[in-house]
Protein backbone atom coordinates (compact mmCIF):
# COMPACT_ATOMS: atom_id res chain seq x y z
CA UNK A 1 -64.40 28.58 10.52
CA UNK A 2 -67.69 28.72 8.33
CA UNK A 3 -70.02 28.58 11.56
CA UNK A 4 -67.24 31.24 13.35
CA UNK A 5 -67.75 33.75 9.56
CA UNK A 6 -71.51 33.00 9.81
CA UNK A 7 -72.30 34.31 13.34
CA UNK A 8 -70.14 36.89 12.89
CA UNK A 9 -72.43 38.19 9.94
CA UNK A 10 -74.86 37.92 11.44
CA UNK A 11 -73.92 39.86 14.90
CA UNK A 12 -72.31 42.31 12.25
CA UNK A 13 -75.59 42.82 10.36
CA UNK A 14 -77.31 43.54 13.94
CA UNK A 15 -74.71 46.16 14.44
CA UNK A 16 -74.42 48.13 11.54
CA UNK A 17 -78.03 49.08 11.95
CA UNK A 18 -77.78 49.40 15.88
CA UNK A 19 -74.48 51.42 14.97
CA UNK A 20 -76.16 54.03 12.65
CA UNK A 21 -79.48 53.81 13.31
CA UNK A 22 -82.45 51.69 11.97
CA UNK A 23 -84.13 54.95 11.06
CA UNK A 24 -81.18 54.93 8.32
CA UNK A 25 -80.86 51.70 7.49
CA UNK A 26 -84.01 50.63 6.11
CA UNK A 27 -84.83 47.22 5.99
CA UNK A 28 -84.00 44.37 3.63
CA UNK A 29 -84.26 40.73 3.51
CA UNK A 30 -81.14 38.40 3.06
CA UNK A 31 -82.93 36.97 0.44
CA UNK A 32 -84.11 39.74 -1.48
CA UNK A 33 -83.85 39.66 -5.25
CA UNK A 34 -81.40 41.25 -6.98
CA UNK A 35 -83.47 44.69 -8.35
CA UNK A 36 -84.11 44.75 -4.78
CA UNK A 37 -81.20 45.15 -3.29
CA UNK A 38 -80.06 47.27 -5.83
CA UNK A 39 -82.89 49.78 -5.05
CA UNK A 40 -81.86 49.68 -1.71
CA UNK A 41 -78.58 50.19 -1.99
CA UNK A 42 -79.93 53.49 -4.26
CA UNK A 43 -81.20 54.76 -0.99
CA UNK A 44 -79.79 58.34 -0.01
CA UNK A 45 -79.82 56.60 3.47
CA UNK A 46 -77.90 53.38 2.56
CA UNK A 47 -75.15 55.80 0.49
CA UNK A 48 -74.76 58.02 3.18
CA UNK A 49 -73.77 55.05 5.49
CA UNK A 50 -71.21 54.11 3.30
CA UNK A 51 -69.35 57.38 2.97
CA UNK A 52 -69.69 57.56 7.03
CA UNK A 53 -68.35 54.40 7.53
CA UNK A 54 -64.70 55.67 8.34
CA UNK A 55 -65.92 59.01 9.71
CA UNK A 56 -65.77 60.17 13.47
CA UNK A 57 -69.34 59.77 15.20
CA UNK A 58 -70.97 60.96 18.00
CA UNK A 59 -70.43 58.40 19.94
CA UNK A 60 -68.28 58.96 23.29
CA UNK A 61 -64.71 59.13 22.66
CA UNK A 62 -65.78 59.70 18.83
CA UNK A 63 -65.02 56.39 17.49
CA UNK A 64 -65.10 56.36 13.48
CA UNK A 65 -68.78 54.47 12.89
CA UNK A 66 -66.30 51.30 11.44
CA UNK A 67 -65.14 51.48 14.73
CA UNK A 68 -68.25 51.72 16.99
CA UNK A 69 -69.08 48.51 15.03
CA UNK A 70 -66.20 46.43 15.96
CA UNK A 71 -66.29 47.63 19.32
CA UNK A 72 -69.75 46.23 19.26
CA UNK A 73 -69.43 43.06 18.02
CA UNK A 74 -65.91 42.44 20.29
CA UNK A 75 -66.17 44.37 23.84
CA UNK A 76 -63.28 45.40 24.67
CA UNK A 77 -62.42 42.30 27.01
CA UNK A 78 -62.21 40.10 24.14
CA UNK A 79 -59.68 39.42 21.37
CA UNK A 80 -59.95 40.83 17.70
CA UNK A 81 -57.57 38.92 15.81
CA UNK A 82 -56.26 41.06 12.80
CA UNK A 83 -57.68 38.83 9.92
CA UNK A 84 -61.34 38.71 11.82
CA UNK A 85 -61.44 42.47 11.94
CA UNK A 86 -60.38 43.02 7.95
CA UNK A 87 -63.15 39.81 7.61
CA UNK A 88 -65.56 42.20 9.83
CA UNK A 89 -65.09 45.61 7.37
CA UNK A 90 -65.36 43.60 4.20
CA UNK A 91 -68.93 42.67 5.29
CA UNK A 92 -69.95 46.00 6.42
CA UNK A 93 -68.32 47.51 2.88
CA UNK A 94 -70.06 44.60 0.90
CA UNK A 95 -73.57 45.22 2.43
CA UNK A 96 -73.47 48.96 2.61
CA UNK A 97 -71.41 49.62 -1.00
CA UNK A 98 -73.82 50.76 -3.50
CA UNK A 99 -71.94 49.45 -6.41
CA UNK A 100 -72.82 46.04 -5.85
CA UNK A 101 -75.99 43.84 -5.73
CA UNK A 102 -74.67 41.83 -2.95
CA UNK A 103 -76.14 41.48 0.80
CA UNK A 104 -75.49 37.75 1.42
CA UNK A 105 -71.74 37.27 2.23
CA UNK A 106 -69.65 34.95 0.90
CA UNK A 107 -66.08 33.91 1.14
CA UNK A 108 -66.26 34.74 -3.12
CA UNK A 109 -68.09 38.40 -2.42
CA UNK A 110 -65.62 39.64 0.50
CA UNK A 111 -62.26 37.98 -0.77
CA UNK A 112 -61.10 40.92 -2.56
CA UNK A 113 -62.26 43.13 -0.35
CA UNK A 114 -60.62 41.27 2.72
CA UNK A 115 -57.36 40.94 1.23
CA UNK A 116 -57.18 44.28 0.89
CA UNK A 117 -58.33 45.53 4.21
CA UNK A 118 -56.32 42.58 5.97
CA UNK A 119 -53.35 44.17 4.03
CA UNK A 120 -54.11 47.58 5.29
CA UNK A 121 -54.60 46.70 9.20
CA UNK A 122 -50.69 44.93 8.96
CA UNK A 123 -49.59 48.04 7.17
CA UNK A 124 -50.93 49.90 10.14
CA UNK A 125 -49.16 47.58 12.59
CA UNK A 126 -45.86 48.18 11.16
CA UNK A 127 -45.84 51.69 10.89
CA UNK A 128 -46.94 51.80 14.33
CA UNK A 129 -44.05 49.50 15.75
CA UNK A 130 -41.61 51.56 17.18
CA UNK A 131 -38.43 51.41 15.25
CA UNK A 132 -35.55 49.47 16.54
CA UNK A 133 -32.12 49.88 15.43
């Protein structure tokens, strides 16, 4: 699971500036220090990311950007089991949230964060299922 979690940040890193643009995303080491990424995530570019994240794009069919990521990193052809999406968000939150100092990902950085949104996709699910009675 840890080499599955690592290649997925990094394909999800790739995207998020593929997704909005690298002319917005400045940028940034993994290993930058902390004042660093701070001053980064200061950026009117990196905080504008943030608040788009769940916003409609441009893109065709006007996917929300959270969207056009996921559809980036799985095509539509492949599987996106529930907990790997809500793992998927957490990262792009966790890199792009300005009120943290945090760019490397760890299981301790996104747990919150992933319980949450993992909470919030099967919420989704059930209030989608058509009622049976």
């Amino acid at each position: 699971m840890r080499a599955l979690r690592g290649t997925l940040c990094s394909k999800i890193r790739t995207t998020i500036s593929d997704v909005f643009g690298s002319h917005q995303i400045p940028p940034i080491k993994s290993n930058a220090k902390s004042q660093e990424i701070i001053n980064w995530k200061k950026l009117p570019e990196i905080k504008n990311c943030y608040k788009k994240m769940f916003e409609k794009s441009d893109f065709p069919g006007n996917p929300t950007f959270i969207e056009e990521i996921l559809n980036k990193v799985w095509p539509s052809t492949s599987e996106r089991p529930e907990h790997h999406v809500a793992w998927a968000i957490s990262i792009v939150q966790t890199i792009l949230n300005p009120k943290n100092a945090y760019i490397k990902i760890t299981e301790d950085v996104v747990k919150h964060s992933f319980l949450i949104n993992l909470v919030s996709i099967y919420n989704f699910i059930f209030k989608n299922i058509p009622k049976i009675c």
